[in-house]
Protein backbone atom coordinates (compact mmCIF):
# COMPACT_ATOMS: atom_id res chain seq x y z
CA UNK A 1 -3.77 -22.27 -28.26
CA UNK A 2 -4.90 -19.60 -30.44
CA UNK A 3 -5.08 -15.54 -29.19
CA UNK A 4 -6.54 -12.98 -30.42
CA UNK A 5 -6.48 -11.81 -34.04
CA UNK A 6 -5.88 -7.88 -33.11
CA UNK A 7 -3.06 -8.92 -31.08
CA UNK A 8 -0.74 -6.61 -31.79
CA UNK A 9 -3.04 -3.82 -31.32
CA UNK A 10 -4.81 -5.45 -27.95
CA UNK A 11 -1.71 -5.97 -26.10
CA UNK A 12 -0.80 -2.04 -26.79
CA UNK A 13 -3.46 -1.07 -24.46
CA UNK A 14 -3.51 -4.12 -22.50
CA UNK A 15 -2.71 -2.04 -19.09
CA UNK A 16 -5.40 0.51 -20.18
CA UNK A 17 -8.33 -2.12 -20.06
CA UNK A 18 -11.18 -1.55 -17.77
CA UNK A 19 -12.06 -1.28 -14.73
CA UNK A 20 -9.34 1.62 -14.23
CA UNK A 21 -7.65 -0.47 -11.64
CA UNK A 22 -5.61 -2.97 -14.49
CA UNK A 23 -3.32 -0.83 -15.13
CA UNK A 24 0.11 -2.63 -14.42
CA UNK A 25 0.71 -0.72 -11.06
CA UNK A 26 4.60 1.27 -10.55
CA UNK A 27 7.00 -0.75 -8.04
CA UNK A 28 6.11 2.23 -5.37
CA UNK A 29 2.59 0.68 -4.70
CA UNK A 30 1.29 3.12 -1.90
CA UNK A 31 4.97 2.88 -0.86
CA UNK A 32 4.67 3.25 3.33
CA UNK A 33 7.63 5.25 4.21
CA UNK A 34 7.67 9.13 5.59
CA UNK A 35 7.08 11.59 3.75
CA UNK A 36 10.88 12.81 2.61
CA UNK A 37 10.94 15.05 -0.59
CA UNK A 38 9.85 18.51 0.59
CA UNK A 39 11.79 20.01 -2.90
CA UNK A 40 8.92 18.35 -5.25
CA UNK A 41 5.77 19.81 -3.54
CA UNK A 42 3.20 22.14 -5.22
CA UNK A 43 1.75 25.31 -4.36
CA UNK A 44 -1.82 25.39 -2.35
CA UNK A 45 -4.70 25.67 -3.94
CA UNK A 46 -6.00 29.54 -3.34
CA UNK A 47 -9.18 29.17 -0.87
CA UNK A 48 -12.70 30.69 -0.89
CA UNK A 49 -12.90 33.76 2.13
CA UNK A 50 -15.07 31.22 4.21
CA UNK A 51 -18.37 32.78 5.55
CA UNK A 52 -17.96 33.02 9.67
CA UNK A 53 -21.56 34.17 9.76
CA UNK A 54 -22.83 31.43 12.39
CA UNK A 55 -26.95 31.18 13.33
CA UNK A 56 -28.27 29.47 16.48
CA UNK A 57 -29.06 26.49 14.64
CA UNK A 58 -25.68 26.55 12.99
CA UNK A 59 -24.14 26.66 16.15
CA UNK A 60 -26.42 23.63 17.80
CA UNK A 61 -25.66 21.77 14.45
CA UNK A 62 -22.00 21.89 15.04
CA UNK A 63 -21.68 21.31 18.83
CA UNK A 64 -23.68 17.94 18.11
CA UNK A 65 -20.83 17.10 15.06
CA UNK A 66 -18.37 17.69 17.29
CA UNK A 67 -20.12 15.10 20.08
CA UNK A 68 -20.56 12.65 17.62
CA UNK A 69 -17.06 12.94 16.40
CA UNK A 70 -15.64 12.83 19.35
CA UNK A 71 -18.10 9.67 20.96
CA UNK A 72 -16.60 8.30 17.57
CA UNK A 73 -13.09 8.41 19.21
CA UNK A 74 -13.93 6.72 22.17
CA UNK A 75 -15.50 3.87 20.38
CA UNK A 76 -12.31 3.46 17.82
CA UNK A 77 -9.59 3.81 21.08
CA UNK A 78 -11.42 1.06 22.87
CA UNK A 79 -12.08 -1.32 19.79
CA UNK A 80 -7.81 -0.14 19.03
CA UNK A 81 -6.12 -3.97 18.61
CA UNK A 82 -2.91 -2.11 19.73
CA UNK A 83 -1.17 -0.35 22.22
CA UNK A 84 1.93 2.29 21.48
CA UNK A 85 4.93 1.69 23.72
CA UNK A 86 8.51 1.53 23.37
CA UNK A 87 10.43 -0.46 21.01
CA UNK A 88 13.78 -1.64 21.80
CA UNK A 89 16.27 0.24 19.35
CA UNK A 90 13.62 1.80 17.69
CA UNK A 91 11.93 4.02 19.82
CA UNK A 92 8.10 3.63 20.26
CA UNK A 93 5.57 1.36 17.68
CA UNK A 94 2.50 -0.56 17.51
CA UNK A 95 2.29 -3.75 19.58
CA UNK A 96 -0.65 -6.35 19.15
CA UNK A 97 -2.76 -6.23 22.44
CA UNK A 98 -4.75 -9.29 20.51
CA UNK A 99 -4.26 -11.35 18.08
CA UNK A 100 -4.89 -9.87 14.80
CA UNK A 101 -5.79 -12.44 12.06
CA UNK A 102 -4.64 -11.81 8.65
CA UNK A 103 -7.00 -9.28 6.77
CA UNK A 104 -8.32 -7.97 9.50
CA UNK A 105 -8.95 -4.22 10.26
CA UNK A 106 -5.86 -2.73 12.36
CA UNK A 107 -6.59 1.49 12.02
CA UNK A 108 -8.35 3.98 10.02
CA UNK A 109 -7.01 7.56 10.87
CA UNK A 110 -7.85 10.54 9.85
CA UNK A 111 -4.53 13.18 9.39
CA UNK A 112 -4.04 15.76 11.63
CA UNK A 113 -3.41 17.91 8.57
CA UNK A 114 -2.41 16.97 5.29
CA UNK A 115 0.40 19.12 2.88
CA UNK A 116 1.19 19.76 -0.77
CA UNK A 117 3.82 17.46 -2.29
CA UNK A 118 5.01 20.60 -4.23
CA UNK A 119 6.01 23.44 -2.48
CA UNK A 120 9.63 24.85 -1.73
CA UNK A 121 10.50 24.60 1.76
CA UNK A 122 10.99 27.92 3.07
CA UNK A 123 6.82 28.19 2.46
CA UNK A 124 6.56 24.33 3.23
CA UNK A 125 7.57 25.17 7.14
CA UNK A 126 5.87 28.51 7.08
CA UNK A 127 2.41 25.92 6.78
CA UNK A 128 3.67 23.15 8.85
CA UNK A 129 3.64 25.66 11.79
CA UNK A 130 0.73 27.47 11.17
CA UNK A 131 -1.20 23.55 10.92
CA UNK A 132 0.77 22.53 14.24
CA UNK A 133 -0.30 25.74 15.96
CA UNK A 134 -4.27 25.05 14.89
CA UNK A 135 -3.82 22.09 16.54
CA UNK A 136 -5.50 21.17 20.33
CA UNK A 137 -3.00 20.52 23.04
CA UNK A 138 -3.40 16.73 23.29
CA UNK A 139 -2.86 16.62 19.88
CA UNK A 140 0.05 19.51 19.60
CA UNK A 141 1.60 17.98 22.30
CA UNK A 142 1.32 14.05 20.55
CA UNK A 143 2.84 16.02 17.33
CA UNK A 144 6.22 17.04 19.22
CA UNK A 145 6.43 13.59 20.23
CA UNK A 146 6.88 12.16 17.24
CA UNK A 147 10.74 11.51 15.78
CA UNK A 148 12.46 13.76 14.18
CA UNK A 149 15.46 12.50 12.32
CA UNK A 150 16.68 15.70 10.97
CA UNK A 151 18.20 17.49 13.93
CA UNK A 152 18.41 20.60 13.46
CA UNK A 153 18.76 21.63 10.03
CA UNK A 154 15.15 22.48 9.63
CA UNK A 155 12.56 23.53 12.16
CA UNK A 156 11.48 21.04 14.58
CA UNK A 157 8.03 21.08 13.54
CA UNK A 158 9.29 20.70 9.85
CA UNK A 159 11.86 18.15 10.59
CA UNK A 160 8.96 15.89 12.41
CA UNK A 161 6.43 16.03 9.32
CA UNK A 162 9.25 15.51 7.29
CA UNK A 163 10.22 12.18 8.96
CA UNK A 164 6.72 11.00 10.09
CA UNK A 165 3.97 12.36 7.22
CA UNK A 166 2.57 9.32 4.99
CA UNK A 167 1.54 9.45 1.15
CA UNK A 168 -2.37 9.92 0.56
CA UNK A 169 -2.36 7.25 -2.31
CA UNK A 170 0.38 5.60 -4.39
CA UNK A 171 0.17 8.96 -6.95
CA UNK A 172 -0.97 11.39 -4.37
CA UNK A 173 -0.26 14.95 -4.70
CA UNK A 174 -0.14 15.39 -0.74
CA UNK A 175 0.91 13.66 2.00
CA UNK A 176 -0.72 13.33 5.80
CA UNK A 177 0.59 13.81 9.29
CA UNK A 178 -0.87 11.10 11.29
CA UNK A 179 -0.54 10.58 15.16
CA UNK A 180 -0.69 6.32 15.18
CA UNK A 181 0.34 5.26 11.78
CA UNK A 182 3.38 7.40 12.11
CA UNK A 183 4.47 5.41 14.95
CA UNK A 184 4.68 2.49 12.85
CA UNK A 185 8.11 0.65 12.50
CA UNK A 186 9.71 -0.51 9.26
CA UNK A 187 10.37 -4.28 8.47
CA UNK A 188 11.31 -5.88 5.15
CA UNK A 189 8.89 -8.50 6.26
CA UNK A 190 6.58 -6.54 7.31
CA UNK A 191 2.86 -8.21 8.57
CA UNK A 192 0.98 -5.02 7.86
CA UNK A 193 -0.15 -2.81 4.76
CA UNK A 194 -1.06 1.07 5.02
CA UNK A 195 -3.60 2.22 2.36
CA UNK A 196 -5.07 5.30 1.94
CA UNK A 197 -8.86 4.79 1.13
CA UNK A 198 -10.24 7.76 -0.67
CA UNK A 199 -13.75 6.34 0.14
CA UNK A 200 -13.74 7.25 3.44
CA UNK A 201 -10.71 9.82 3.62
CA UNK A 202 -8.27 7.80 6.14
CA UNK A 203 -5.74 6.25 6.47
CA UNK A 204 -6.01 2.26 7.07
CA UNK A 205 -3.89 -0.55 7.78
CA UNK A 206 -4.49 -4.17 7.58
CA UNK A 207 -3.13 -7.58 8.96
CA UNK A 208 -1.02 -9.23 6.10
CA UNK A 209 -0.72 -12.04 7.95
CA UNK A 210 -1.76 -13.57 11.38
CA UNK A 211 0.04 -11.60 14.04
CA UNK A 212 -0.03 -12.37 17.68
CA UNK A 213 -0.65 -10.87 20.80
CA UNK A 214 2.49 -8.76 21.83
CA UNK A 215 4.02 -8.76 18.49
CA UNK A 216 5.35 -5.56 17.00
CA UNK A 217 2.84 -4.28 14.03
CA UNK A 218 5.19 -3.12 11.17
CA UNK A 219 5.27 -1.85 7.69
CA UNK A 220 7.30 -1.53 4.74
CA UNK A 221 9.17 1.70 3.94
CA UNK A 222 10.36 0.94 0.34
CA UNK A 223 8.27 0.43 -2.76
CA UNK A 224 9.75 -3.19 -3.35
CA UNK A 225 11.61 -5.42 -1.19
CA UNK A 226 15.28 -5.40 -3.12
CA UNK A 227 18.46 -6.97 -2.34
CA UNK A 228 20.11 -6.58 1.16
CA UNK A 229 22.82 -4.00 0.12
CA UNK A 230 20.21 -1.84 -1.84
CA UNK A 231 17.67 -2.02 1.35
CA UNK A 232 20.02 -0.84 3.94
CA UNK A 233 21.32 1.74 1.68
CA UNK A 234 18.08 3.61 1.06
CA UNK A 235 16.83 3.01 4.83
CA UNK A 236 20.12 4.62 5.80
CA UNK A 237 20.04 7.50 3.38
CA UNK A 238 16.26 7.88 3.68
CA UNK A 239 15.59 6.91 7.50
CA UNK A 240 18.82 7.01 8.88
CA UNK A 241 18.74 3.53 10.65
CA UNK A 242 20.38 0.34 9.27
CA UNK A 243 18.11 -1.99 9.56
CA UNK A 244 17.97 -6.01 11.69
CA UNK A 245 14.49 -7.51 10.55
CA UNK A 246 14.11 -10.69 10.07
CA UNK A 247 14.82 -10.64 6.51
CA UNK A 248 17.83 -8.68 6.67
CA UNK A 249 19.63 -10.95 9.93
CA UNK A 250 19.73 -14.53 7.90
CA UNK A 251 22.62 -15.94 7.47
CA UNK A 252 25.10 -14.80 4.60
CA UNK A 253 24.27 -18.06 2.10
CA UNK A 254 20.79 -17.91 2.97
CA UNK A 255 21.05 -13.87 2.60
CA UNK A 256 22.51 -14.61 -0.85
CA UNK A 257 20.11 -17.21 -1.40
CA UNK A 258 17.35 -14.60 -0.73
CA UNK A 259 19.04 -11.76 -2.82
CA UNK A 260 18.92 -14.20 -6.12
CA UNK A 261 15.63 -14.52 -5.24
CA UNK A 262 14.62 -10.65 -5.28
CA UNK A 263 16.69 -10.37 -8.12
CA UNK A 264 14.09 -12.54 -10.35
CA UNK A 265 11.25 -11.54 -8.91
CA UNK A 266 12.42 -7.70 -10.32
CA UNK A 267 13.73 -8.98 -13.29
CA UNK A 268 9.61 -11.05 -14.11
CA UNK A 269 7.86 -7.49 -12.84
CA UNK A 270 10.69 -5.46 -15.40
CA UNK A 271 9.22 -8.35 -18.71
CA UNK A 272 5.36 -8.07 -17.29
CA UNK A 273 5.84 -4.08 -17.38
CA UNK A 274 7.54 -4.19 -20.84
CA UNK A 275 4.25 -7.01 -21.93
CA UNK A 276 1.58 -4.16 -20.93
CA UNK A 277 3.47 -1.55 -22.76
CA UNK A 278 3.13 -3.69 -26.29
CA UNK A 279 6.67 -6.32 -25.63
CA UNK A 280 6.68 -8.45 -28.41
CA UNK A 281 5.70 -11.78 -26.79
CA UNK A 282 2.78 -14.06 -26.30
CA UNK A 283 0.62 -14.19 -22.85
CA UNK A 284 1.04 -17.39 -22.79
CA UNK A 285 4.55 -17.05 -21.60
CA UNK A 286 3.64 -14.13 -19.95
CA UNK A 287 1.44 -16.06 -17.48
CA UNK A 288 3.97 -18.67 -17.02
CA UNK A 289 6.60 -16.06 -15.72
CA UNK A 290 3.91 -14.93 -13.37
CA UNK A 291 3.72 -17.74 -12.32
CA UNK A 292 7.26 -18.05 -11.32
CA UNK A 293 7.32 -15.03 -9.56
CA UNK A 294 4.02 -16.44 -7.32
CA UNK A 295 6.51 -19.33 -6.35
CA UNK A 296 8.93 -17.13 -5.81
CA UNK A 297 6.65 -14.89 -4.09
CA UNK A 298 6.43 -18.55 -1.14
CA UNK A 299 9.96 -19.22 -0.89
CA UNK A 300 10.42 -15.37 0.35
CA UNK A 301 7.40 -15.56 2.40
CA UNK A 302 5.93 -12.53 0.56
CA UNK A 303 2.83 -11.71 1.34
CA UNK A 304 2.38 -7.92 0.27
CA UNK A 305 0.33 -5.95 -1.97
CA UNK A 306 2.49 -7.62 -4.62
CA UNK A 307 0.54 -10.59 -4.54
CA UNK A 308 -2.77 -8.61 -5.45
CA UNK A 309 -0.49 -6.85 -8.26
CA UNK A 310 1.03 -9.82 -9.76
CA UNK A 311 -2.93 -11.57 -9.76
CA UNK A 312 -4.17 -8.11 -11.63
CA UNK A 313 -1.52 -8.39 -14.58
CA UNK A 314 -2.63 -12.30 -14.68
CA UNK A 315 -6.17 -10.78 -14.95
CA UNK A 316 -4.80 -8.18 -17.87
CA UNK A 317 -2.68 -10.54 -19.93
CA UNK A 318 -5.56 -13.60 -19.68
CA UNK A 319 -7.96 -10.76 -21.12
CA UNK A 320 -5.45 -10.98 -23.99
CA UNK A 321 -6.46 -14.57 -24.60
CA UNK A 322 -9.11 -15.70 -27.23
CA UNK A 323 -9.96 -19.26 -26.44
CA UNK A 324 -10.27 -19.48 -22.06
CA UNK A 325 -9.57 -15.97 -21.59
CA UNK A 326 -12.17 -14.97 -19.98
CA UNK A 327 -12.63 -17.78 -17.77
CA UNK A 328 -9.15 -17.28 -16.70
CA UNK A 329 -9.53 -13.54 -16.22
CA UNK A 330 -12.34 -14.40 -13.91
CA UNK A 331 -10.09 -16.38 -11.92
CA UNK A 332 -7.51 -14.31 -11.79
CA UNK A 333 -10.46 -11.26 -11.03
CA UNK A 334 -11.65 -12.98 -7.44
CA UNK A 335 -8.27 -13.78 -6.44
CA UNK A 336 -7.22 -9.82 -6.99
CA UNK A 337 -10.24 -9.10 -4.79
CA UNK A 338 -9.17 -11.55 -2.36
CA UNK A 339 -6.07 -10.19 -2.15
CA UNK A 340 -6.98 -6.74 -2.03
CA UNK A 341 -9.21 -7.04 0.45
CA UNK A 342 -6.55 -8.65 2.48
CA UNK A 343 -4.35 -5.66 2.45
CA UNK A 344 -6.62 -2.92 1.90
CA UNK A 345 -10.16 -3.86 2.98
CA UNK A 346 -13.17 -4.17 1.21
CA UNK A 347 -14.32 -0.76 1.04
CA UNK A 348 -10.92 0.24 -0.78
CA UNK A 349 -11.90 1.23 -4.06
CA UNK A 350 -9.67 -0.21 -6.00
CA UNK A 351 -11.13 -3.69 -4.14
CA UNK A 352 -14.32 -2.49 -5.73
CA UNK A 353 -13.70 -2.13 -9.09
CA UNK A 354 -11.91 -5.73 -8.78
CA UNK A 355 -14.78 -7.38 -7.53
CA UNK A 356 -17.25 -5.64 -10.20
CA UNK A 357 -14.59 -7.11 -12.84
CA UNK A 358 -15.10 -10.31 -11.30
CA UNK A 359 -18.86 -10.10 -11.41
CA UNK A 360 -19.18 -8.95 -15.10
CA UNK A 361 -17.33 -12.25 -15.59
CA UNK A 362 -19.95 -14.24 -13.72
CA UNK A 363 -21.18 -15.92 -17.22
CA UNK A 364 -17.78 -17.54 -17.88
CA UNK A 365 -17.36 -21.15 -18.54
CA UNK A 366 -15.23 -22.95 -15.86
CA UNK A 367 -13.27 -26.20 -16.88
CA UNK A 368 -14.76 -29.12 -15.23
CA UNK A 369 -13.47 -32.32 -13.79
CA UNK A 370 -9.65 -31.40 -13.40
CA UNK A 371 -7.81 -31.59 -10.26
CA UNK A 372 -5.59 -29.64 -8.18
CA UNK A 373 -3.17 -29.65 -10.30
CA UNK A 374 -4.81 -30.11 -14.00
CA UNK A 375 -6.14 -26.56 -13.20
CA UNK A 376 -3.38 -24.85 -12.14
CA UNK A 377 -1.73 -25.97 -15.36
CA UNK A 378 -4.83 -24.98 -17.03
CA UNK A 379 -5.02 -21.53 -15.17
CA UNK A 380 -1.29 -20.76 -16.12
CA UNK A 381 -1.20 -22.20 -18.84
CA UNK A 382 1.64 -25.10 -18.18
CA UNK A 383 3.00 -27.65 -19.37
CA UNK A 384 1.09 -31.01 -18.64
């Protein structure tokens, strides 16, 4: 198999290859836990004196906006696949009033406000009360209903945006207070992914999986999905609850079974990191320890945004290759779409730029005649 002559130099800027979207993503991929780090926030951005002058038009103009937005409401509550009621042991969350099959379209919410990430806190709760008092009552009153895990060593208004705001994007420089999504409950196996989708400004979450009616819609707090000791320590520290999914009741060999597991799988994404950087090894075995982590990715019944990671550095390091590498990168293209669009919908735009890498790779030559299995060994580069 023969690469690339500029090898050296190409794999330097591997994770800077076009579309924008190959760079090798951090572990904290749109991480969906509350917003807790009130220290590292910025100061505002100094505002404009807005203009208040208001003509009849004007005036006609807006009262329309505000029926359409509100008709808009009404249409979203009733098409709402969920319900919010109490959880047991975890106050209230999402429940499935339908079954929700996997990919499909669970919220889009707009935040009630949004706040800097940096900003000290003393000026931080000065604007989290001035934003709660702006609010209406249905939604002031929705706002104070929300948890606050703090008690009372900030303000209560403070203490709930601390524990309930989301991030707006994995490398967002603000973070949103949002009435639903803030309800949602934490699982290490967790059958739901929140995304914020700068194309349309909200909030959305998506069915990872098939989930049935009257099952609890959850999703995942943590960047990554470590080992059991490391989860329950941050959720404690972070969330102040010790957590009993699924994942974290097995059994202690299966538990142990699972942690070895977790252990790889951060061990392949710590090489594939180092690969995009310029590590001094080929793709080829690159591809095969991404491959390993994708069986890996079964056994642990992973089906996260890591799966639509893990296929974009396949799509980076097969770009690498000189003879098949671009019919591999289109493979590994679609199936980052596919994936994406799973978790984040097809209007997210880093879905977008996926699929228009896929397209520009239209042209490629696909192998012919190999089965099943001839082509995965083909794809990954295997071993007969």
């Amino acid at each position: 198999m023969r690469f690339r002559a500029d090898w050296k130099v190409h794999k330097k800027v591997c994770g800077k290859l076009k579309p924008p979207s190959t760079q090798h993503d951090p572990p904290s991929y749109n991480a969906g836990g509350p917003y807790s780090e009130p220290k590292d926030l910025g100061s505002p951005t100094n505002q404009p004196p807005r203009d208040t002058t208001i003509n009849k038009a004007e005036s006609v103009q807006g009262l329309q906006g505000v029926v359409t937005s509100l008709n808009n409401e009404v249409l979203e509550s009733a098409s709402r696949p969920y319900t919010i009621r109490a959880i047991a042991g975890k106050g209230k969350g999402l429940v499935a009033t339908r079954k929700i099959a996997k990919g499909k379209w669970i919220l889009s919410e707009l935040p009630i406000f949004t706040l800097p990430k940096r900003l000290d806190i003393r000026a931080l709760e000065h604007q989290v009360a001035k934003e709660v008092e702006s609010l209406n009552d249905d939604h002031r009153r929705a706002f104070f209903d929300l948890t606050n895990i703090h008690g009372n060593a900030y303000s209560q208004p403070f203490g709930i945006a601390k524990t309930n705001a989301l991030p707006l994007g994995s490398n967002a420089s603000s973070v949103g207070l949002f009435l639903d999504a803030s309800r949602i409950n934490h699982s290490c196996r967790h059958n739901a992914q929140n995304n914020w989708n700068e194309n349309i400004g909200r909030l959305t979450i998506h069915a990872l999986r098939d989930i049935e009616e009257g099952q609890e819609i959850t999703i995942h707090y943590m960047g990554s999905t470590g080992e059991y000791e490391e989860r329950q320590r941050f959720l404690r520290e972070k969330f102040r609850f010790d957590c009993k999914c699924q994942l974290c009741s097995l059994p202690l060999a299966q538990r142990n079974l699972s942690d070895a597991r977790l252990r790889e799988i951060q061990v392949i994404d710590r090489v594939i990191g180092e690969f995009c950087r310029g590590g001094d090894f080929k793709p080829e075995t690159a591809l095969k320890l991404l491959h390993r982590m994708f069986r890996l990715f079964d056994e642990e019944s992973i089906w996260d945004a890591s799966i639509a990671r893990a296929y974009k550095d396949a799509y980076d390091i097969a770009r690498c290759i000189e003879n098949g590498g671009e019919s591999r990168a289109r493979v590994f293209a679609e199936r980052t779409y596919a994936a994406r669009c799973v978790a984040e919908g097809n209007d997210s735009p880093v879905a977008q730029k996926m699929k228009q890498a896929a397209e520009e790779l239209s042209s490629a030559k696909m192998p012919q005649g190999m089965n099943d299995g001839e082509f995965k060994n083909w794809l990954w580069m295997l071993d007969g």
